[in-house]
PDB file of N, CA and C in Angstrom:
ATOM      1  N   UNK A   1     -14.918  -9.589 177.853  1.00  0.00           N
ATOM      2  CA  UNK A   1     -14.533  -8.832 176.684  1.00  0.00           C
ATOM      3  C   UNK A   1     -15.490  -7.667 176.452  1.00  0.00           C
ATOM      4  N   UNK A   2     -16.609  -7.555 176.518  1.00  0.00           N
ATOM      5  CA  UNK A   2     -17.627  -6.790 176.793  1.00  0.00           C
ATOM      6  C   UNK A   2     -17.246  -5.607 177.929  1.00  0.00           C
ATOM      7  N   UNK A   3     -17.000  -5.754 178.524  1.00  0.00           N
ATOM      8  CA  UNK A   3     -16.594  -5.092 179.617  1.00  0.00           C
ATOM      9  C   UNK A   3     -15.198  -4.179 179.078  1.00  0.00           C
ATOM     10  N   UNK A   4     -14.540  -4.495 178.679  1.00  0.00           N
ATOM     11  CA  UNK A   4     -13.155  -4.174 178.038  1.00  0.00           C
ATOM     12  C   UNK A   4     -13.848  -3.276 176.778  1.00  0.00           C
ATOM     13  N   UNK A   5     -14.204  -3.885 176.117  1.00  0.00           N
ATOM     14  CA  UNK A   5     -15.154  -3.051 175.121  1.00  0.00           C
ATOM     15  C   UNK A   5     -15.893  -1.629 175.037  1.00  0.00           C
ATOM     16  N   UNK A   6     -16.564  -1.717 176.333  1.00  0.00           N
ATOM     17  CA  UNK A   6     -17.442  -0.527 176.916  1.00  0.00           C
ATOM     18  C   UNK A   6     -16.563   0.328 177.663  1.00  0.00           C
ATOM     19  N   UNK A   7     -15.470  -0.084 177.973  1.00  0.00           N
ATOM     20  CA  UNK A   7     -14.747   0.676 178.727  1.00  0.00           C
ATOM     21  C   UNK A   7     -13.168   1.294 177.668  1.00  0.00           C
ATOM     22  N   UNK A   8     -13.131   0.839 176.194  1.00  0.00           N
ATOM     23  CA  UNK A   8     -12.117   1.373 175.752  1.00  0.00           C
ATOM     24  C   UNK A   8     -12.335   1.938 174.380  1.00  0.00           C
ATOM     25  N   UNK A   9     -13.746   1.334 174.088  1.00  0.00           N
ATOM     26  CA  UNK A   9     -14.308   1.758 172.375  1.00  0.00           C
ATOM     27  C   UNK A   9     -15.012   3.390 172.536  1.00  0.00           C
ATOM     28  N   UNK A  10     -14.400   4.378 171.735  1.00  0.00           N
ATOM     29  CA  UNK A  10     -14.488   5.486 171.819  1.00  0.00           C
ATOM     30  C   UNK A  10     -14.989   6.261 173.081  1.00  0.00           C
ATOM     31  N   UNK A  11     -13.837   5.905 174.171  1.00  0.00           N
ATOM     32  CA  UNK A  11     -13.812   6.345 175.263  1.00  0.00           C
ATOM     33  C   UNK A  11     -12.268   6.857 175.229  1.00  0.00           C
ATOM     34  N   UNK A  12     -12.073   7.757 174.549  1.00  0.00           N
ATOM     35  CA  UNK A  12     -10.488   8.618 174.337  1.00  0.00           C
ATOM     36  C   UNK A  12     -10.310   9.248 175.999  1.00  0.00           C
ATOM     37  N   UNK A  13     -11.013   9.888 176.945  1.00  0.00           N
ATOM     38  CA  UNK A  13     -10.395   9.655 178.085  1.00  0.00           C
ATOM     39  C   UNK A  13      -9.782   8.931 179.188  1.00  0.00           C
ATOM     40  N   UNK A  14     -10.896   7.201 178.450  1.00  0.00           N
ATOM     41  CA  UNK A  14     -10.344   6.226 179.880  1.00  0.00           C
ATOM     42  C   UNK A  14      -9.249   5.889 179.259  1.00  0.00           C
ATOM     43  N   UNK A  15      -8.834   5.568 178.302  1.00  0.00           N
ATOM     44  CA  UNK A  15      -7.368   5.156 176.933  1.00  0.00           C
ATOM     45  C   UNK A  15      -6.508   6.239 177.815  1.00  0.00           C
ATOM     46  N   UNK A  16      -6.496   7.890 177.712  1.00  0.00           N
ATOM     47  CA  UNK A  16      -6.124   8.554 178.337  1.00  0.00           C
ATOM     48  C   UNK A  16      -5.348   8.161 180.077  1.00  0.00           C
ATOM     49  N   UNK A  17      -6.299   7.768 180.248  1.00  0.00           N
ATOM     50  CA  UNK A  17      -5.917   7.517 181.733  1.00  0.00           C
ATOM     51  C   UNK A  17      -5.443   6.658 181.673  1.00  0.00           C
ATOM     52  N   UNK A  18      -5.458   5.316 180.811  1.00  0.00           N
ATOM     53  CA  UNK A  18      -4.362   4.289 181.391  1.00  0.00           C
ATOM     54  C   UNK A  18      -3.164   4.501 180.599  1.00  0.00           C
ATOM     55  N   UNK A  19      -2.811   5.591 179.504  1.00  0.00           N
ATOM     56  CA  UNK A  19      -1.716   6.068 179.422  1.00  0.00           C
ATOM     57  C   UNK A  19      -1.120   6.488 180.443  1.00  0.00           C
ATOM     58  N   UNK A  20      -2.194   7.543 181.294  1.00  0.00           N
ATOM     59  CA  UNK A  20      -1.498   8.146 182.382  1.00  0.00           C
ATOM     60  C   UNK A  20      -0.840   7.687 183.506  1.00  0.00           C
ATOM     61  N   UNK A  21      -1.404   5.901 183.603  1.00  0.00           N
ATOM     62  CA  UNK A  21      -1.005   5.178 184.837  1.00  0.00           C
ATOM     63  C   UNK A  21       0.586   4.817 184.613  1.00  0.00           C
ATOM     64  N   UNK A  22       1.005   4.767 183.534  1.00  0.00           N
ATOM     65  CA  UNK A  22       1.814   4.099 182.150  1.00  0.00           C
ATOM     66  C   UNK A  22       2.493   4.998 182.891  1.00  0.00           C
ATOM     67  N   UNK A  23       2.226   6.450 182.461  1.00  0.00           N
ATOM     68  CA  UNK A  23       3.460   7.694 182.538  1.00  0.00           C
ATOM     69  C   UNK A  23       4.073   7.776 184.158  1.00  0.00           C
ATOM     70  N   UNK A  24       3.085   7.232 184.840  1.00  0.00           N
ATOM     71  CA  UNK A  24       3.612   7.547 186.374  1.00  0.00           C
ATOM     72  C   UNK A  24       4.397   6.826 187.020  1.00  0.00           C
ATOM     73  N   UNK A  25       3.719   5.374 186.186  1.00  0.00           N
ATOM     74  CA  UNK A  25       4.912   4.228 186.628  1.00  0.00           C
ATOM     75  C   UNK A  25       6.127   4.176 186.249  1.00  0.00           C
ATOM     76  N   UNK A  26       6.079   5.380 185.324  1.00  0.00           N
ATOM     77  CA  UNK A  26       7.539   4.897 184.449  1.00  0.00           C
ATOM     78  C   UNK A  26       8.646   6.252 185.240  1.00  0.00           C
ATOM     79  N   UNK A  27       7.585   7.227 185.707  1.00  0.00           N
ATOM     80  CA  UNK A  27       8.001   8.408 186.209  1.00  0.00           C
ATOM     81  C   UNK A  27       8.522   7.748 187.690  1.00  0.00           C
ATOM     82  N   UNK A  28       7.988   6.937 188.810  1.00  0.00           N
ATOM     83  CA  UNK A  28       8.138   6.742 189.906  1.00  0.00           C
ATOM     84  C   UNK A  28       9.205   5.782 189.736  1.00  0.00           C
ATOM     85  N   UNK A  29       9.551   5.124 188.485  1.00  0.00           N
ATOM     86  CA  UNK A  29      10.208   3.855 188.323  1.00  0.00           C
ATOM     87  C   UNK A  29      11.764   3.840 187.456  1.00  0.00           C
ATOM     88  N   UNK A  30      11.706   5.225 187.603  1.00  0.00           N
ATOM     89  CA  UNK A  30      12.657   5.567 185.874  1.00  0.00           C
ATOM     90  C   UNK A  30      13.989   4.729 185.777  1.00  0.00           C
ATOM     91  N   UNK A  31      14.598   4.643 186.888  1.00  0.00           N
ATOM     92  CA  UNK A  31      15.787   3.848 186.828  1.00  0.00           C
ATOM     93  C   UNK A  31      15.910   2.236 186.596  1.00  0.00           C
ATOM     94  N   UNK A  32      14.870   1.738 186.845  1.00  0.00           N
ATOM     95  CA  UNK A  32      14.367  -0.065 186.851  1.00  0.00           C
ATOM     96  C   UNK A  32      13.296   0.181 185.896  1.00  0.00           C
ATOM     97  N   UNK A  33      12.737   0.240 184.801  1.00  0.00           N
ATOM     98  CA  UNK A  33      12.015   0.231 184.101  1.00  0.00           C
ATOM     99  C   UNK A  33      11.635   1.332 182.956  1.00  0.00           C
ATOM    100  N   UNK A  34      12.866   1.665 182.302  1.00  0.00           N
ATOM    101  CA  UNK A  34      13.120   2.563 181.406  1.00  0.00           C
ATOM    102  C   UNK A  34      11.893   2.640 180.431  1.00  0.00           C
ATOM    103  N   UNK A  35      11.587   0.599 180.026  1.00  0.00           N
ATOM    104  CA  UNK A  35      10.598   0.452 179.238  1.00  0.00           C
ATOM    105  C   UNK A  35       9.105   0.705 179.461  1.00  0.00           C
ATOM    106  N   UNK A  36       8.700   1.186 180.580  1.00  0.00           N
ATOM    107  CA  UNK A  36       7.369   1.672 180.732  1.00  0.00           C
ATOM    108  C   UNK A  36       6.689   3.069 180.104  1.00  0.00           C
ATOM    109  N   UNK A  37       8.001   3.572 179.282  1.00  0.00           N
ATOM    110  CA  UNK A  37       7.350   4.752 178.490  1.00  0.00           C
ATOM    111  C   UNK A  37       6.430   3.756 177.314  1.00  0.00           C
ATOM    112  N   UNK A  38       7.312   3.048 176.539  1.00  0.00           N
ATOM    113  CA  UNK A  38       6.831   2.481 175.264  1.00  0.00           C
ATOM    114  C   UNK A  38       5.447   1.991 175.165  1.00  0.00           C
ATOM    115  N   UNK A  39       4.813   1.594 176.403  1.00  0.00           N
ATOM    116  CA  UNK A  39       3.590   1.518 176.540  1.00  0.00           C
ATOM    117  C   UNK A  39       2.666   2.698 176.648  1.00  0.00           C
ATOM    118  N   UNK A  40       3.348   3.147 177.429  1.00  0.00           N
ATOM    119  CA  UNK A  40       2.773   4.731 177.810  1.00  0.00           C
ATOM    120  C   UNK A  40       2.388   5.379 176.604  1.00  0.00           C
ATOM    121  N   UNK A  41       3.311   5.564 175.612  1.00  0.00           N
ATOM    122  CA  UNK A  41       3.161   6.481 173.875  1.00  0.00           C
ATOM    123  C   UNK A  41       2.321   5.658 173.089  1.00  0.00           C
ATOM    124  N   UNK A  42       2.148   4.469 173.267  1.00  0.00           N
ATOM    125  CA  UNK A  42       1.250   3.320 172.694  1.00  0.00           C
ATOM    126  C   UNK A  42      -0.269   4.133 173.014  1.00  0.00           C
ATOM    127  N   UNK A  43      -0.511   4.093 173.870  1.00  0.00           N
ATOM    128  CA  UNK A  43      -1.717   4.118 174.305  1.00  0.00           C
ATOM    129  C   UNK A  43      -2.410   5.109 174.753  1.00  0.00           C
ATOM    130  N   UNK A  44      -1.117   6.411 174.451  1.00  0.00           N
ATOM    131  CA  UNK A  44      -1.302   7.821 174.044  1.00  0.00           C
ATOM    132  C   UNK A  44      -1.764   7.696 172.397  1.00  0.00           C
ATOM    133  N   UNK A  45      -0.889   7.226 171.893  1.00  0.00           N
ATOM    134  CA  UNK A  45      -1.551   7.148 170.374  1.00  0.00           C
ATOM    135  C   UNK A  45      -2.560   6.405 169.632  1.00  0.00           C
ATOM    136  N   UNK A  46      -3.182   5.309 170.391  1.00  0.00           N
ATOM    137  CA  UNK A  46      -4.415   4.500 170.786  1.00  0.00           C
ATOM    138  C   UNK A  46      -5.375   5.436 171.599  1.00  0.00           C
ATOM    139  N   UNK A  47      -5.266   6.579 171.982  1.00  0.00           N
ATOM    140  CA  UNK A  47      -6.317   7.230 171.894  1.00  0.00           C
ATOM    141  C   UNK A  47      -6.522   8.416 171.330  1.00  0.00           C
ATOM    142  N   UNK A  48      -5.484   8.609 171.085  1.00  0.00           N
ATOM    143  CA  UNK A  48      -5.726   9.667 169.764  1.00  0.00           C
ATOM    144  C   UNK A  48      -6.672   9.528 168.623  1.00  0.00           C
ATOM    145  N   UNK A  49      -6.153   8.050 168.791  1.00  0.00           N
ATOM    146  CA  UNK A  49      -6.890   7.578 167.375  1.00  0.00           C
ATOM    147  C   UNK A  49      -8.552   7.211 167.821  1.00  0.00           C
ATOM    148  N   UNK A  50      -8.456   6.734 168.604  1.00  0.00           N
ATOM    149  CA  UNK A  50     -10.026   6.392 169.130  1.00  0.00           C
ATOM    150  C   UNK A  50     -11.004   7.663 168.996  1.00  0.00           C
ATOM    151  N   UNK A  51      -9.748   9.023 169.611  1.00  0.00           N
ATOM    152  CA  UNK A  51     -10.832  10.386 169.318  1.00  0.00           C
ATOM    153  C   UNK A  51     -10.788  10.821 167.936  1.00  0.00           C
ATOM    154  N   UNK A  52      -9.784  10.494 167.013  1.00  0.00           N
ATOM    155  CA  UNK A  52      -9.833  11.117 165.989  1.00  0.00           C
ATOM    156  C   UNK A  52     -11.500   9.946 164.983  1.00  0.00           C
ATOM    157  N   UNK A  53     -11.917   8.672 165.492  1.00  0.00           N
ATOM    158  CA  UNK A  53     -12.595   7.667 165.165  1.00  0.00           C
ATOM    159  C   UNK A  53     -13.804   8.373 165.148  1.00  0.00           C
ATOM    160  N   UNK A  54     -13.522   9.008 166.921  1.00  0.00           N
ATOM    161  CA  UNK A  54     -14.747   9.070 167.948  1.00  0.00           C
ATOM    162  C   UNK A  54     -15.315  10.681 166.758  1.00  0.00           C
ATOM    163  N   UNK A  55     -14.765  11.609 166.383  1.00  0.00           N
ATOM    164  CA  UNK A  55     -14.993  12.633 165.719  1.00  0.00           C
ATOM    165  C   UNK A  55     -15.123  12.668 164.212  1.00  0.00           C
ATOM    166  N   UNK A  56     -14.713  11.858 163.515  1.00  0.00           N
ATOM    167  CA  UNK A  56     -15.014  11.612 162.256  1.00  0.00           C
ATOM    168  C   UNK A  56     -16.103  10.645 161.975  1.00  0.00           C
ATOM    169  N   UNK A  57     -16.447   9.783 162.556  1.00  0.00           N
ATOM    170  CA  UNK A  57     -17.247   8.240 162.556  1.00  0.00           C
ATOM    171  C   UNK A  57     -18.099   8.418 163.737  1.00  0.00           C
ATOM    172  N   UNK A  58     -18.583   8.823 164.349  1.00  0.00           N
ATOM    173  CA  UNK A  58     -19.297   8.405 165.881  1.00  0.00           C
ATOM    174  C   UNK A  58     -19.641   7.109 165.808  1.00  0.00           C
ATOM    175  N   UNK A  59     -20.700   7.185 164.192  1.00  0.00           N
ATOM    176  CA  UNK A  59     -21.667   5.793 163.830  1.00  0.00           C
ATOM    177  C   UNK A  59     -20.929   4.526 163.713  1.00  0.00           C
ATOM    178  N   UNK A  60     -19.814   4.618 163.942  1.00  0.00           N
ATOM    179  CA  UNK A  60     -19.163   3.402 163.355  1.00  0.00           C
ATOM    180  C   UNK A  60     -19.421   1.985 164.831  1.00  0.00           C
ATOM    181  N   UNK A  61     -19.958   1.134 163.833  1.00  0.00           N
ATOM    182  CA  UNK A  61     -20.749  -0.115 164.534  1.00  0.00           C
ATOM    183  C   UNK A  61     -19.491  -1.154 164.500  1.00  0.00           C
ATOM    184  N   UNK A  62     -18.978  -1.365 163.277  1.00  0.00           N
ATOM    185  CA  UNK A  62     -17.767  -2.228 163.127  1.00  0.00           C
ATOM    186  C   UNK A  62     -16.272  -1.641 163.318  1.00  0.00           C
ATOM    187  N   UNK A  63     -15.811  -2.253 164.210  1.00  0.00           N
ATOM    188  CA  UNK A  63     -14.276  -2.030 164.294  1.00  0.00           C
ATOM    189  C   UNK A  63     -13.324  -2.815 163.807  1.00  0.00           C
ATOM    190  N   UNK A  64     -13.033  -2.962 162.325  1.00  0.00           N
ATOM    191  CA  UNK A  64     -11.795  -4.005 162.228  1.00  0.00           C
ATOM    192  C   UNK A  64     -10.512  -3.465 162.719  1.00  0.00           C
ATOM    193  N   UNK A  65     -10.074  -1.810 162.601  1.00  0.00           N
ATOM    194  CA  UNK A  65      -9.096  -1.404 162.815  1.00  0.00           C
ATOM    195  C   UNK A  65      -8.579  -2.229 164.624  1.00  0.00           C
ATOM    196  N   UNK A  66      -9.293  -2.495 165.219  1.00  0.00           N
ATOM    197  CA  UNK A  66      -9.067  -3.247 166.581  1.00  0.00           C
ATOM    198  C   UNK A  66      -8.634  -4.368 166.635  1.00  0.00           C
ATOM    199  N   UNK A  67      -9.034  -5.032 165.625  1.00  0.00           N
ATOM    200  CA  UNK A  67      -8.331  -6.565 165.203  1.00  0.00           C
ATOM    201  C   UNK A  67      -6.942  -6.110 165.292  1.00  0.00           C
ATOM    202  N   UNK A  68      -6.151  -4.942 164.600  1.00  0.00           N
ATOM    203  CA  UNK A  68      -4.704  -4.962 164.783  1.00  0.00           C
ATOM    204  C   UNK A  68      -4.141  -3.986 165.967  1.00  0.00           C
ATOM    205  N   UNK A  69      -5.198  -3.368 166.116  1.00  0.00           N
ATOM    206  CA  UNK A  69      -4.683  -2.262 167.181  1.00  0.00           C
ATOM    207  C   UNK A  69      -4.911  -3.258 168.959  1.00  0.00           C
ATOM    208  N   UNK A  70      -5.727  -3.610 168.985  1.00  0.00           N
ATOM    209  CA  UNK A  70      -5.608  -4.157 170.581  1.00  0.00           C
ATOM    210  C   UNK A  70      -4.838  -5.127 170.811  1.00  0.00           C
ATOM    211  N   UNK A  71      -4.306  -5.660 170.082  1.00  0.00           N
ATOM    212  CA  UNK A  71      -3.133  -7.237 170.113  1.00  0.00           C
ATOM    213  C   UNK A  71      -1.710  -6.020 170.092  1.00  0.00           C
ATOM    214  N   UNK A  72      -1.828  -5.148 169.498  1.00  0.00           N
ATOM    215  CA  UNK A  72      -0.577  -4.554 169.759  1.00  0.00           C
ATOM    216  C   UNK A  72      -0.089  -3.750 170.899  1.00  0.00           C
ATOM    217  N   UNK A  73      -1.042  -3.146 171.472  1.00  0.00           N
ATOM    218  CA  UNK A  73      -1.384  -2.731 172.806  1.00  0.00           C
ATOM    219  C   UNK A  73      -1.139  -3.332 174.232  1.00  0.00           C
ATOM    220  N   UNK A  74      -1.671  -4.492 173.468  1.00  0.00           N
ATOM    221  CA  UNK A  74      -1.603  -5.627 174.549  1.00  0.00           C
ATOM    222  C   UNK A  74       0.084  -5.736 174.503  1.00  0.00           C
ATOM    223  N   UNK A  75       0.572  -5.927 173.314  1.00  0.00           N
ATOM    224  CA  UNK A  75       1.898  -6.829 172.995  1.00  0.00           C
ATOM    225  C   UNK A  75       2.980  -5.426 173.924  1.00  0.00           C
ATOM    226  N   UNK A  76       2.962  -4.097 173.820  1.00  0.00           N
ATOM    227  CA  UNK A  76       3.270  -3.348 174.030  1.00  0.00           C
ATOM    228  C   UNK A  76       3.355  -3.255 175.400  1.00  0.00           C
ATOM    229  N   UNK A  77       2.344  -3.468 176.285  1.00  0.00           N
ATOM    230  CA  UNK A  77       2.230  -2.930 177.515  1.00  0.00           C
ATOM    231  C   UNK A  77       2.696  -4.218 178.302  1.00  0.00           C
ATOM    232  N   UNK A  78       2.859  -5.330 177.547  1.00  0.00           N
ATOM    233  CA  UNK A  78       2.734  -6.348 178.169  1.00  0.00           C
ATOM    234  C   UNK A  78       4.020  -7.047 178.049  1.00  0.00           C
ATOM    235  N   UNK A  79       5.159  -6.849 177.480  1.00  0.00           N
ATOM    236  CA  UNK A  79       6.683  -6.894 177.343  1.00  0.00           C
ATOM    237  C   UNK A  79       7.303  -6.218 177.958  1.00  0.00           C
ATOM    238  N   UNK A  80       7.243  -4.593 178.462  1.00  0.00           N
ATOM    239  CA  UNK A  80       7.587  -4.196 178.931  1.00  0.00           C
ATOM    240  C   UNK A  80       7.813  -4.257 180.737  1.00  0.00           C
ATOM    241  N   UNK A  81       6.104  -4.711 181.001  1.00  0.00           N
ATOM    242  CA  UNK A  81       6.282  -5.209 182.459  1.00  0.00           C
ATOM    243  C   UNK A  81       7.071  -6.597 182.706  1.00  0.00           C
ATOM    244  N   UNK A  82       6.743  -7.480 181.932  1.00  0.00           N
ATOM    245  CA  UNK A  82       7.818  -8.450 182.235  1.00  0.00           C
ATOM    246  C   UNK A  82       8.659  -8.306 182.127  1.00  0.00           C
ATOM    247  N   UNK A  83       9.845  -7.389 181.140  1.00  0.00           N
ATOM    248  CA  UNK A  83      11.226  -7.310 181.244  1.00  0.00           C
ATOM    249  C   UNK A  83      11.495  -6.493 182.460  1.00  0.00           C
ATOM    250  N   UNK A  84      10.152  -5.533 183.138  1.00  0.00           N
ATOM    251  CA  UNK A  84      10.733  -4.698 184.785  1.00  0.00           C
ATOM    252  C   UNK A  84      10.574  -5.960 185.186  1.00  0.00           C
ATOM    253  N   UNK A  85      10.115  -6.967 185.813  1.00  0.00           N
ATOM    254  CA  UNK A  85       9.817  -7.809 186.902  1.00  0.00           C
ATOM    255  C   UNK A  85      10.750  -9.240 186.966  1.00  0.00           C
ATOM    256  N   UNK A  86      11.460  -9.637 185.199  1.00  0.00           N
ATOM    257  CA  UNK A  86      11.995 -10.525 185.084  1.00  0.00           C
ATOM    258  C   UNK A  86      12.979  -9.922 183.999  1.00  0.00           C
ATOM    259  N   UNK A  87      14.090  -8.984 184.451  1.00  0.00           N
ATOM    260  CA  UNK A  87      15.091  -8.718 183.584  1.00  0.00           C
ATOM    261  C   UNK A  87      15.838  -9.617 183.421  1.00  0.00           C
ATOM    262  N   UNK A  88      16.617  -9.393 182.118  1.00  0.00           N
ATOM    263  CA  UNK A  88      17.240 -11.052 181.484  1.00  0.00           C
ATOM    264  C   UNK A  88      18.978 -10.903 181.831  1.00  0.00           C
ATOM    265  N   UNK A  89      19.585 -11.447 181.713  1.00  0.00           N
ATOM    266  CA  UNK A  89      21.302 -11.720 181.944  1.00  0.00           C
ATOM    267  C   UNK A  89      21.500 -10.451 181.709  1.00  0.00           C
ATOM    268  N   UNK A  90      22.561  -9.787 181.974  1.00  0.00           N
ATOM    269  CA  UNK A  90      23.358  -8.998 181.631  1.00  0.00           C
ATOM    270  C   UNK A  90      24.877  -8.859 181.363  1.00  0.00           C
ATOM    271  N   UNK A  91      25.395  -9.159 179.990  1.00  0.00           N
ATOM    272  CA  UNK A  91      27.183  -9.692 180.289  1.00  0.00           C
ATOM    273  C   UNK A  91      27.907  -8.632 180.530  1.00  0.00           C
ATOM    274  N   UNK A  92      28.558  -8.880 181.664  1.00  0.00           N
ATOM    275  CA  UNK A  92      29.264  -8.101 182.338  1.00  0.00           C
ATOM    276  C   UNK A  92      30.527  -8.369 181.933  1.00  0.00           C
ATOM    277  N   UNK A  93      31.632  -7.360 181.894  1.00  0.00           N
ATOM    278  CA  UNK A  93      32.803  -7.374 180.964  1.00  0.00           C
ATOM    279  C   UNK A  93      33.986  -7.923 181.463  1.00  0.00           C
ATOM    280  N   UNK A  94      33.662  -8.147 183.061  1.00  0.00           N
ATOM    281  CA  UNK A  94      34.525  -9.137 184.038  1.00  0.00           C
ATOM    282  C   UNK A  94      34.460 -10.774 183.860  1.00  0.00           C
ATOM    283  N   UNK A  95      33.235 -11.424 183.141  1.00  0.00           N
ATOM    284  CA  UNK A  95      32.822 -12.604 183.044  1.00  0.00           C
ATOM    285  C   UNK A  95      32.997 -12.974 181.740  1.00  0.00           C
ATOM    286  N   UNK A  96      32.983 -12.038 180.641  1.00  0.00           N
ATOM    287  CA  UNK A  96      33.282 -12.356 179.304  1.00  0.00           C
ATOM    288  C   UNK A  96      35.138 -12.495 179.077  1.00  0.00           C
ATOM    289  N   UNK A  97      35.930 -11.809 179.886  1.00  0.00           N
ATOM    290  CA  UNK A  97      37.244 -11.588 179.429  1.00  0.00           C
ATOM    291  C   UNK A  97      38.162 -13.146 178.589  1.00  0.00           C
ATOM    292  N   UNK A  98      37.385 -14.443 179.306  1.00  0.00           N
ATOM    293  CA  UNK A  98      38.676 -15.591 179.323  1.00  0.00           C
ATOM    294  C   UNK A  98      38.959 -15.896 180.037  1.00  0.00           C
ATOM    295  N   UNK A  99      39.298 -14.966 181.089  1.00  0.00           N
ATOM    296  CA  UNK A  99      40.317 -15.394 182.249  1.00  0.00           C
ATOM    297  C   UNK A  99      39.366 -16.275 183.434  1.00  0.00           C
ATOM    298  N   UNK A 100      39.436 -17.847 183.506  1.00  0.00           N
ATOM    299  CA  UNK A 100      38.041 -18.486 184.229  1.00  0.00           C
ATOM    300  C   UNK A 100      39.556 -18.081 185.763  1.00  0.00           C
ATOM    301  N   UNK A 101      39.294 -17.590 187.083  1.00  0.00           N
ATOM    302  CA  UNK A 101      40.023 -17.908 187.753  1.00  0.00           C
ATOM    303  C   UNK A 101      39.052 -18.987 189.086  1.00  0.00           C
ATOM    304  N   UNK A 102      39.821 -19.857 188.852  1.00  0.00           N
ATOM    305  CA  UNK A 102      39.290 -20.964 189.610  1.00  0.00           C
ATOM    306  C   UNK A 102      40.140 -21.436 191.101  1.00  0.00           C
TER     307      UNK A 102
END
């Protein structure tokens, strides 16, 4: 956690960059994984905020705002890859009609 820490607490470029990994996957992927933007804008706006932190506050020792912001981040980036890797049913309008032909 430490490690995660030093590498995302008012560091608005590395946040940056794993937006950017976000944007490419979703760019190389666009047709099978529509949902890889939603992470992507997450964590564009998770570092916005980190620089807008990083420029108003430098001093700031306590982060509660992280208590709600990194669980959502997480929740964000982390729904989206499972619905690319394990997409769910899809009802198709041939299987819903009634007609069972057996």
């Amino acid at each position: 956690m430490e490690a995660l820490n030093h590498f995302l607490v008012q560091q608005p470029l590395h946040i940056l960059g794993v937006a950017g990994i976000f944007l490419m996957a979703w760019a190389l992927f666009k047709p099978r994984t529509k949902g890889l933007l939603v992470p992507a804008l997450v964590w564009l706006g998770y570092a916005a905020w980190e620089w807008i932190v990083l420029v108003k506050t430098p001093e700031a020792d306590i982060r509660v705002d992280l208590l709600l912001i990194w669980p959502l981040v997480l929740m964000a980036m982390l729904w989206p890859i499972f619905r690319a890797f394990f997409p769910g049913r899809s009802a198709s309008p041939e299987s819903d009609n009634g007609d069972n032909h057996a």
